[in-house]
Protein backbone atom coordinates (compact mmCIF):
# COMPACT_ATOMS: atom_id res chain seq x y z
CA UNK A 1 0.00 0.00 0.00
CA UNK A 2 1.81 3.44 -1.05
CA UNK A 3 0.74 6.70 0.26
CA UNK A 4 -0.28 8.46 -3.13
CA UNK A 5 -3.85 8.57 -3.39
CA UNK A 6 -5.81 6.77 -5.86
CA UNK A 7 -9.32 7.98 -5.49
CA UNK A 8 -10.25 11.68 -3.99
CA UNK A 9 -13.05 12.98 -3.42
CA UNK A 10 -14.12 16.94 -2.18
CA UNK A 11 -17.55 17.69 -1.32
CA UNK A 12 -19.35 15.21 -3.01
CA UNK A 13 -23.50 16.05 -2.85
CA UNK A 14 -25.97 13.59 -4.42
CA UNK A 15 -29.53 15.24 -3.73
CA UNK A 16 -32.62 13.62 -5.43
CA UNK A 17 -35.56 15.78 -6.33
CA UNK A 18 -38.78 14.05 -4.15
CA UNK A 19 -42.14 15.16 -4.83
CA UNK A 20 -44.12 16.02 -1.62
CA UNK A 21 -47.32 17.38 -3.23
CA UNK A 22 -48.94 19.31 -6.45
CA UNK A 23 -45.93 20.94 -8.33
CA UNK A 24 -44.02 20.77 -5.24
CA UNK A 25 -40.77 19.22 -4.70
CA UNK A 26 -38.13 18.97 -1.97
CA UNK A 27 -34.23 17.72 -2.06
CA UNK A 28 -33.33 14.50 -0.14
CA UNK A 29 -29.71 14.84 0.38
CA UNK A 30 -28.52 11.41 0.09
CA UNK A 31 -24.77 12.41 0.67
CA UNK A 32 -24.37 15.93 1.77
CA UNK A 33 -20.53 17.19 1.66
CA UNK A 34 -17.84 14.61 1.74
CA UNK A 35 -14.84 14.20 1.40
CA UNK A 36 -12.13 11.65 1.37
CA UNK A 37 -9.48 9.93 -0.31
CA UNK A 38 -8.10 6.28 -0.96
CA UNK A 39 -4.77 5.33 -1.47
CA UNK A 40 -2.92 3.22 -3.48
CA UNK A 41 -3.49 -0.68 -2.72
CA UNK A 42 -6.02 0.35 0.20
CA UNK A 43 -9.01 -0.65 1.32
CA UNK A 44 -11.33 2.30 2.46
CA UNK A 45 -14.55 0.56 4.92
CA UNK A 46 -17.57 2.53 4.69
CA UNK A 47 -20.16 1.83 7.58
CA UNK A 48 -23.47 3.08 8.62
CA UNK A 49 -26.75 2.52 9.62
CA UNK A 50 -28.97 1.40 6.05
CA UNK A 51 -30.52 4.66 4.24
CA UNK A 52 -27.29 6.57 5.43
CA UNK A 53 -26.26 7.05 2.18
CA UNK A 54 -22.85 4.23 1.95
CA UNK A 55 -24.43 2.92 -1.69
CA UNK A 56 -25.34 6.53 -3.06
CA UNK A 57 -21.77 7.69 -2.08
CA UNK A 58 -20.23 4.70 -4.42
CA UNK A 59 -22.47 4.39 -7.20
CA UNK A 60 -22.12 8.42 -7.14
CA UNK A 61 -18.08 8.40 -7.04
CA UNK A 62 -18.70 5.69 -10.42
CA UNK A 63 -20.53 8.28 -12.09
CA UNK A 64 -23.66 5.93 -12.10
CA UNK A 65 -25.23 8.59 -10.46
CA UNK A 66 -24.50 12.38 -11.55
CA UNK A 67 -22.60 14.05 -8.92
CA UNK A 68 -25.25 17.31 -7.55
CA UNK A 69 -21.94 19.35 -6.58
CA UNK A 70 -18.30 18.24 -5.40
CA UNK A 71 -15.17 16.67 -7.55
CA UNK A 72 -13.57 13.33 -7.76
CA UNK A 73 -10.16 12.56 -8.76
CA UNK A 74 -8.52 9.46 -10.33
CA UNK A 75 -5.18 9.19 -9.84
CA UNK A 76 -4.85 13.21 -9.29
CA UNK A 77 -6.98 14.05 -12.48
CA UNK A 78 -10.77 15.39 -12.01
CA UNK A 79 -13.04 13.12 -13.81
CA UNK A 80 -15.59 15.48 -15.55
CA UNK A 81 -16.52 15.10 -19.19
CA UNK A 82 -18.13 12.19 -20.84
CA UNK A 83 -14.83 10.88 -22.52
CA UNK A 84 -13.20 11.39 -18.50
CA UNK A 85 -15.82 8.91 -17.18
CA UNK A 86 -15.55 6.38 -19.83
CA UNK A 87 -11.93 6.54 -19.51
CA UNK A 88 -12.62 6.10 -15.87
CA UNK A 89 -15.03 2.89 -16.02
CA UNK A 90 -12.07 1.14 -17.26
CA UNK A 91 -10.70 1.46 -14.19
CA UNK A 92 -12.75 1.13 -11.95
CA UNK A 93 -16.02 -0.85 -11.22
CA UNK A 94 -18.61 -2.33 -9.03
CA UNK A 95 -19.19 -5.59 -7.31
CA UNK A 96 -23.19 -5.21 -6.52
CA UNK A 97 -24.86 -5.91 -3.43
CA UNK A 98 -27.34 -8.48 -4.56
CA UNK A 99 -25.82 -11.51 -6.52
CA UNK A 100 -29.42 -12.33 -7.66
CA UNK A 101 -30.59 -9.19 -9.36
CA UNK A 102 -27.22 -7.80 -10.28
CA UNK A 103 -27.12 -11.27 -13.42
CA UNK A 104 -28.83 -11.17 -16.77
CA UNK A 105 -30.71 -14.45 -16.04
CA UNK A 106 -30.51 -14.55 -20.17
CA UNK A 107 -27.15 -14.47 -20.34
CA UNK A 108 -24.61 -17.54 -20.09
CA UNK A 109 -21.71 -17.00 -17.36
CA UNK A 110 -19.67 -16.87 -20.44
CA UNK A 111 -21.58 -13.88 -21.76
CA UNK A 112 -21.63 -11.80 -18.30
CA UNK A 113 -17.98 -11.91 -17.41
CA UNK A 114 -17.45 -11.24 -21.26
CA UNK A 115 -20.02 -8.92 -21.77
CA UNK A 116 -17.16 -5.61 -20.14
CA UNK A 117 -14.23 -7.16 -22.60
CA UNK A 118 -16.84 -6.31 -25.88
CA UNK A 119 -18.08 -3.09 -24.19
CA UNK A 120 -14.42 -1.34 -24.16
CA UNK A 121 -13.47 -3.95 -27.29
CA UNK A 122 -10.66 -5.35 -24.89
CA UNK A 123 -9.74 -8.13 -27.14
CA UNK A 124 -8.44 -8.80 -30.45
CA UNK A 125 -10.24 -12.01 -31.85
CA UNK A 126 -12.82 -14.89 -30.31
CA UNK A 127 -10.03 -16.92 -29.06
CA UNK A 128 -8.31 -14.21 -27.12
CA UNK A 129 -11.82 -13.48 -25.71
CA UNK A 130 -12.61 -17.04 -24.49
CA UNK A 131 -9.00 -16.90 -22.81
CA UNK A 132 -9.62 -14.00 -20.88
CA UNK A 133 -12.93 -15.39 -19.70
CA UNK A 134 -11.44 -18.61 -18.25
CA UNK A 135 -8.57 -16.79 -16.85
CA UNK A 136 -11.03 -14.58 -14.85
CA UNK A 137 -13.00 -17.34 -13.92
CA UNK A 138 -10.23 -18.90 -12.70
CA UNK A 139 -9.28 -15.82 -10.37
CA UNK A 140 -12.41 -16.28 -8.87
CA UNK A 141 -12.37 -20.21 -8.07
CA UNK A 142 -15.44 -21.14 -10.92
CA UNK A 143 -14.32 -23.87 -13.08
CA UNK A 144 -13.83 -23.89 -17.09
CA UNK A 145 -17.20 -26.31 -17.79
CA UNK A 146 -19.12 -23.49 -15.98
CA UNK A 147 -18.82 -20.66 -18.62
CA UNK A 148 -21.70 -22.20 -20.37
CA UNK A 149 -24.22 -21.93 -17.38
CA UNK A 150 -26.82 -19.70 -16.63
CA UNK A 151 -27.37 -17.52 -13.59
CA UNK A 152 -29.83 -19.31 -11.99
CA UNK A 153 -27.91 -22.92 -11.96
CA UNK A 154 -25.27 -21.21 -9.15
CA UNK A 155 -25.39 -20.95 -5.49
CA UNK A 156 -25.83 -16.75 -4.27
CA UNK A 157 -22.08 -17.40 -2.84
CA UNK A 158 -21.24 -18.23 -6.79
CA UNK A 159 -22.78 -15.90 -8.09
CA UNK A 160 -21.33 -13.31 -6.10
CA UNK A 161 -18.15 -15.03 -7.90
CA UNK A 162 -19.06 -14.26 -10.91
CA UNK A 163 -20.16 -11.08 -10.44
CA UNK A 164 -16.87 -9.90 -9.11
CA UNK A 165 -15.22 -11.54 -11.81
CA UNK A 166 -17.14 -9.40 -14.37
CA UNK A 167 -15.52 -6.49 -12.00
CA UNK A 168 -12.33 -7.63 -12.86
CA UNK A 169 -12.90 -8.14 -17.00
CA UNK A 170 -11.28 -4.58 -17.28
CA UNK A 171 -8.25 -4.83 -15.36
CA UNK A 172 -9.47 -2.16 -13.07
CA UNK A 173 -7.23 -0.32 -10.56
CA UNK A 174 -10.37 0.60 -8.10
CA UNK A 175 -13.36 -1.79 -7.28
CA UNK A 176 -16.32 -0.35 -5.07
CA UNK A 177 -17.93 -3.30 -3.05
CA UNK A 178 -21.42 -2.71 -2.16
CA UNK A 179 -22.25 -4.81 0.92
CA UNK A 180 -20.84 -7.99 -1.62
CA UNK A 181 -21.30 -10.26 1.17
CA UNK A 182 -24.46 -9.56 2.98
CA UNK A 183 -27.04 -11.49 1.00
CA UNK A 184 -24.93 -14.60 1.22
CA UNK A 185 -24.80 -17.49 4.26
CA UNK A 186 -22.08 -16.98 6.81
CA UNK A 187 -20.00 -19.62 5.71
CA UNK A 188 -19.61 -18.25 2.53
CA UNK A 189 -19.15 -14.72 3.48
CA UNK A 190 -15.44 -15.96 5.13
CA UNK A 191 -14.56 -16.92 1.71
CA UNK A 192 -15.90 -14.52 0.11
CA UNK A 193 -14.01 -12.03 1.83
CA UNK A 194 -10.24 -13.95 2.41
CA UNK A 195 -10.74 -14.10 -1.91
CA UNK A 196 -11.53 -10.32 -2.11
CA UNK A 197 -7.98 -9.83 0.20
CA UNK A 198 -6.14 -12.36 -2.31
CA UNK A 199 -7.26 -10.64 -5.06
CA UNK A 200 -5.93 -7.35 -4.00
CA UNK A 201 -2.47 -8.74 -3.19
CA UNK A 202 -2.41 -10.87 -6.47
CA UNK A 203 -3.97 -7.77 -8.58
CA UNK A 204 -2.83 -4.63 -6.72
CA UNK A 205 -6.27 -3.64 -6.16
CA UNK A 206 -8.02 -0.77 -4.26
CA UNK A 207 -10.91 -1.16 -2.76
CA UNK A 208 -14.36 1.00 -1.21
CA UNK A 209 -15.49 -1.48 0.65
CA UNK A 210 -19.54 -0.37 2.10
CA UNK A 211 -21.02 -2.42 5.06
CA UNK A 212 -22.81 -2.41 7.85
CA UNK A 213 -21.42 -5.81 9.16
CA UNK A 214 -18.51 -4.19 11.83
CA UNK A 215 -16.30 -7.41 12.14
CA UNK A 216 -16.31 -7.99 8.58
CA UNK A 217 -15.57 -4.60 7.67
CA UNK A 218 -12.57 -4.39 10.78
CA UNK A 219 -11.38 -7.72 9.11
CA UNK A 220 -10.74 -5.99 5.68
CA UNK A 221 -10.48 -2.37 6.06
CA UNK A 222 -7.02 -0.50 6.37
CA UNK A 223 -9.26 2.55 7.30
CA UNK A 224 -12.54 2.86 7.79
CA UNK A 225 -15.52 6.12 7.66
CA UNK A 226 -18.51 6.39 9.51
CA UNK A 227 -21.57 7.95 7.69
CA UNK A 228 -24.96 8.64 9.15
CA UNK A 229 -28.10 10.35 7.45
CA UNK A 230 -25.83 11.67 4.42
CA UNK A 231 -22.99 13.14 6.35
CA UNK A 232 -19.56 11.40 6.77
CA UNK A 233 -19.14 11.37 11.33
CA UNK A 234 -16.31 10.15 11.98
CA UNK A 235 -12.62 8.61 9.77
CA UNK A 236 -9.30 6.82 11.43
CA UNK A 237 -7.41 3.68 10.85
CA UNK A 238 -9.42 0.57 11.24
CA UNK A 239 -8.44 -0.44 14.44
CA UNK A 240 -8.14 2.94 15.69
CA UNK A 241 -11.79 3.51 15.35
CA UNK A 242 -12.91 0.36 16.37
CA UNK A 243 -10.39 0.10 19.65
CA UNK A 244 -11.11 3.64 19.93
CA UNK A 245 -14.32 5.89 18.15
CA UNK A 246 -14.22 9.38 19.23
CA UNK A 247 -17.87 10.34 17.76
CA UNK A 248 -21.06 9.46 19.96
CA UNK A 249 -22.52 7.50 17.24
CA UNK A 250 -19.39 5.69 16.01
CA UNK A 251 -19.34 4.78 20.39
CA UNK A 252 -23.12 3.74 19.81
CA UNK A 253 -22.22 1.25 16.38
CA UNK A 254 -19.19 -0.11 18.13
CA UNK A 255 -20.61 -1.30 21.50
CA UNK A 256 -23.40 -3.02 19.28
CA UNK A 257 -19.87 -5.23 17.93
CA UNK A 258 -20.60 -9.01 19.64
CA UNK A 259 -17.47 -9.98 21.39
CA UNK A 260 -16.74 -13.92 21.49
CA UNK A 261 -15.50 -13.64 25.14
CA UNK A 262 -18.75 -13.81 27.63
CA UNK A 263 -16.13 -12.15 30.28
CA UNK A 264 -15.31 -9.30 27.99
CA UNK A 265 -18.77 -9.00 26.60
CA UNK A 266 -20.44 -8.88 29.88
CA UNK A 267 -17.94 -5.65 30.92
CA UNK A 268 -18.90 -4.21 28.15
CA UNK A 269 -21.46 -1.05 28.26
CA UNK A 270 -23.71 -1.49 25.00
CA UNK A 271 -25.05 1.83 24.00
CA UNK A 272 -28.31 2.17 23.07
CA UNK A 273 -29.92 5.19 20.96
CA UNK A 274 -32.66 6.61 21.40
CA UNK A 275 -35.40 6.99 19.07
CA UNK A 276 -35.13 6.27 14.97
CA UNK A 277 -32.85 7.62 12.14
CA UNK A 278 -34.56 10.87 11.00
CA UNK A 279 -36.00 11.17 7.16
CA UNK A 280 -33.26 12.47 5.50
CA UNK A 281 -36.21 14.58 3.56
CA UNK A 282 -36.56 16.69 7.15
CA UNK A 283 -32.83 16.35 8.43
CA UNK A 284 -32.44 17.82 11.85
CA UNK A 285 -30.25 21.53 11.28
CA UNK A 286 -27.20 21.62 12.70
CA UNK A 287 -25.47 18.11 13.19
CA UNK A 288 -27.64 15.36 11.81
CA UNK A 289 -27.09 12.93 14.72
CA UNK A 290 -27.99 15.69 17.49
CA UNK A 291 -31.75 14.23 17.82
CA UNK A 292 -30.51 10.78 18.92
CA UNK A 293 -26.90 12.35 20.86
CA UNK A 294 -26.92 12.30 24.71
CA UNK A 295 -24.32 14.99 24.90
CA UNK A 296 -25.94 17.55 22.39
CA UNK A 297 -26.16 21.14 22.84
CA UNK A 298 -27.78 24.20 21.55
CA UNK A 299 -24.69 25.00 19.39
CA UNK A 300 -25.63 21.43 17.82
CA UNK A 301 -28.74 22.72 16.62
CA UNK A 302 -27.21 25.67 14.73
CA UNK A 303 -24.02 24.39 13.02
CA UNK A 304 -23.22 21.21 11.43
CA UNK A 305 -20.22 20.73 12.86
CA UNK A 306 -16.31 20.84 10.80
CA UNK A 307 -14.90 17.66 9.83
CA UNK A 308 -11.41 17.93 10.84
CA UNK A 309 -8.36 16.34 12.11
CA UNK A 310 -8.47 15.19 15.88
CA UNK A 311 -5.05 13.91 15.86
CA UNK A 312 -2.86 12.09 12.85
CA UNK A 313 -5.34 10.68 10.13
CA UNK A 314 -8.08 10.68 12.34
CA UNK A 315 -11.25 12.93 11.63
CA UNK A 316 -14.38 13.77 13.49
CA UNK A 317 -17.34 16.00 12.98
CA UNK A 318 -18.61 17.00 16.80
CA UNK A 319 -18.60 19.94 18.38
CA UNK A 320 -18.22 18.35 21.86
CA UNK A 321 -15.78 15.98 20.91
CA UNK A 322 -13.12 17.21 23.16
CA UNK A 323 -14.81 17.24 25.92
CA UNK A 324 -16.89 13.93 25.44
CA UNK A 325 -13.34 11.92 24.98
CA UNK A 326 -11.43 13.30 28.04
């Protein structure tokens, strides 16, 4: 892992238009300023509770979505125009949450993993095609005889196989996960997840990798962010934040964490919220968590509070954070 980033991104905003009555409409801010980078041969965790906006901030920073306001960077150049993004897809791409829905049930194994190489004509003739195919089947532990499959004939944990090897058809640099493991059997998960971390040492990958399983996201995560209701809390090295969370909600989703030791797990204050996630159509002013945040003030009503640097690579956004860590 080097230190040059890969993937930055400033500001990012991704509101949809909502319509609450007759010719009326209002924003919902699905990701509402933020900012981050990934370097080189990382693996970036994204965690949060669902509806906080992880799978809006990666399908966003893939240009699958069109970015509201805010840049993004590959490899220090802003992706912008239409020629920029398609330049961009070939380098990075998306392993989707659902290995169900994500397949053409039409389409042959063969034909899915394939179907990248024809898009971006990454091949010279049929023979060089078929090669590439087995080759990324291989990758992913799916044997030659079942290119000529369909969809529906595979387990979920295969198909999440073949799914991520259509991710890898380009040669891609950067690979956003999308929960990849959560709609499969926790068996499968483990293996899942030990292939995505062989793949990144075999392939020099770097990876977005959006949960809301904790271990499995400590297990693979160099670093890891905590977003809730479209704002990124709370940033630090994986086992920084876990050993240590500085934000009153990233204290809240770690406690929650189930410890294997009954000694340890009975010490162990688990934090409970209060109340539910707010609609992100009528997001509390100020800081977004301060309706559900035992140590909020009136300032926390009035200003969302700065993201910034706490001490070396780790970030928070609380006004009170000083004086709630002391």
């Amino acid at each position: 892992m080097s230190n040059t980033p890969l993937i930055e991104v400033k500001g990012l905003k991704e509101y949809f238009n909502i319509n609450v009555g007759l010719f009326r409409s209002k924003p919902l801010k699905a990701v509402d300023d933020v900012s981050f980078f990934i370097n080189k041969g990382e693996t970036l965790g994204l965690v949060g509770e669902s509806g906080c906006g992880k799978t809006t901030v990666g399908r966003t920073l893939l240009h699958l979505y069109k970015p509201t306001a805010g840049e993004i960077y590959y490899d220090g150049k802003l992706i912008k125009s239409k020629a920029d993004i398609k330049e961009f897809r070939k380098k990075a791409t998306m392993v989707f949450q659902d290995p169900y829905s994500s397949l053409n049930p039409r389409m042959t194994v063969s034909d899915i993993i394939g179907e990248p190489l024809d898009i971006h004509g990454l091949y010279e003739n049929k023979k060089e095609r078929e090669e590439r195919i087995l080759e990324l089947m291989g990758h992913v532990g799916l044997n030659s005889e079942h290119a000529s499959r369909y969809a529906h004939e595979f387990s979920g944990g295969q198909r999440q196989r073949i799914g991520i090897a259509r991710s890898l058809a380009v040669n891609p640099d950067f690979i956003v996960c999308d929960e990849p493991v959560s709609a499969l059997d926790v068996s499968i998960q483990a293996q899942v997840i030990n292939m995505f971390d062989e793949l990144q040492d075999k392939l020099n990958l770097t990876y977005l990798f959006i949960a809301h399983d904790l271990l499995v996201v400590r297990h693979i995560s160099d670093r890891i962010a905590v977003m809730y209701l479209g704002k990124m809390v709370e940033l630090a090295d994986a086992n920084e934040i876990c050993d240590r969370p500085l934000h009153p909600y990233s204290k809240a989703l770690m406690s929650a964490v189930p410890v294997p030791d009954p000694k340890i797990a009975r010490a162990n204050q688990r934090i409970a919220l209060q109340g539910d996630i707010p609609s992100p159509l009528n997001a509390p002013s100020g800081c977004p968590f301060r309706t559900r945040c035992q140590y909020a003030t009136d300032k926390c009503a009035e200003a969302m509070p700065e993201f910034k640097e706490v001490s070396k690579g780790h970030f928070v956004a609380c006004h009170r954070v000083a004086e709630i860590n002391d």
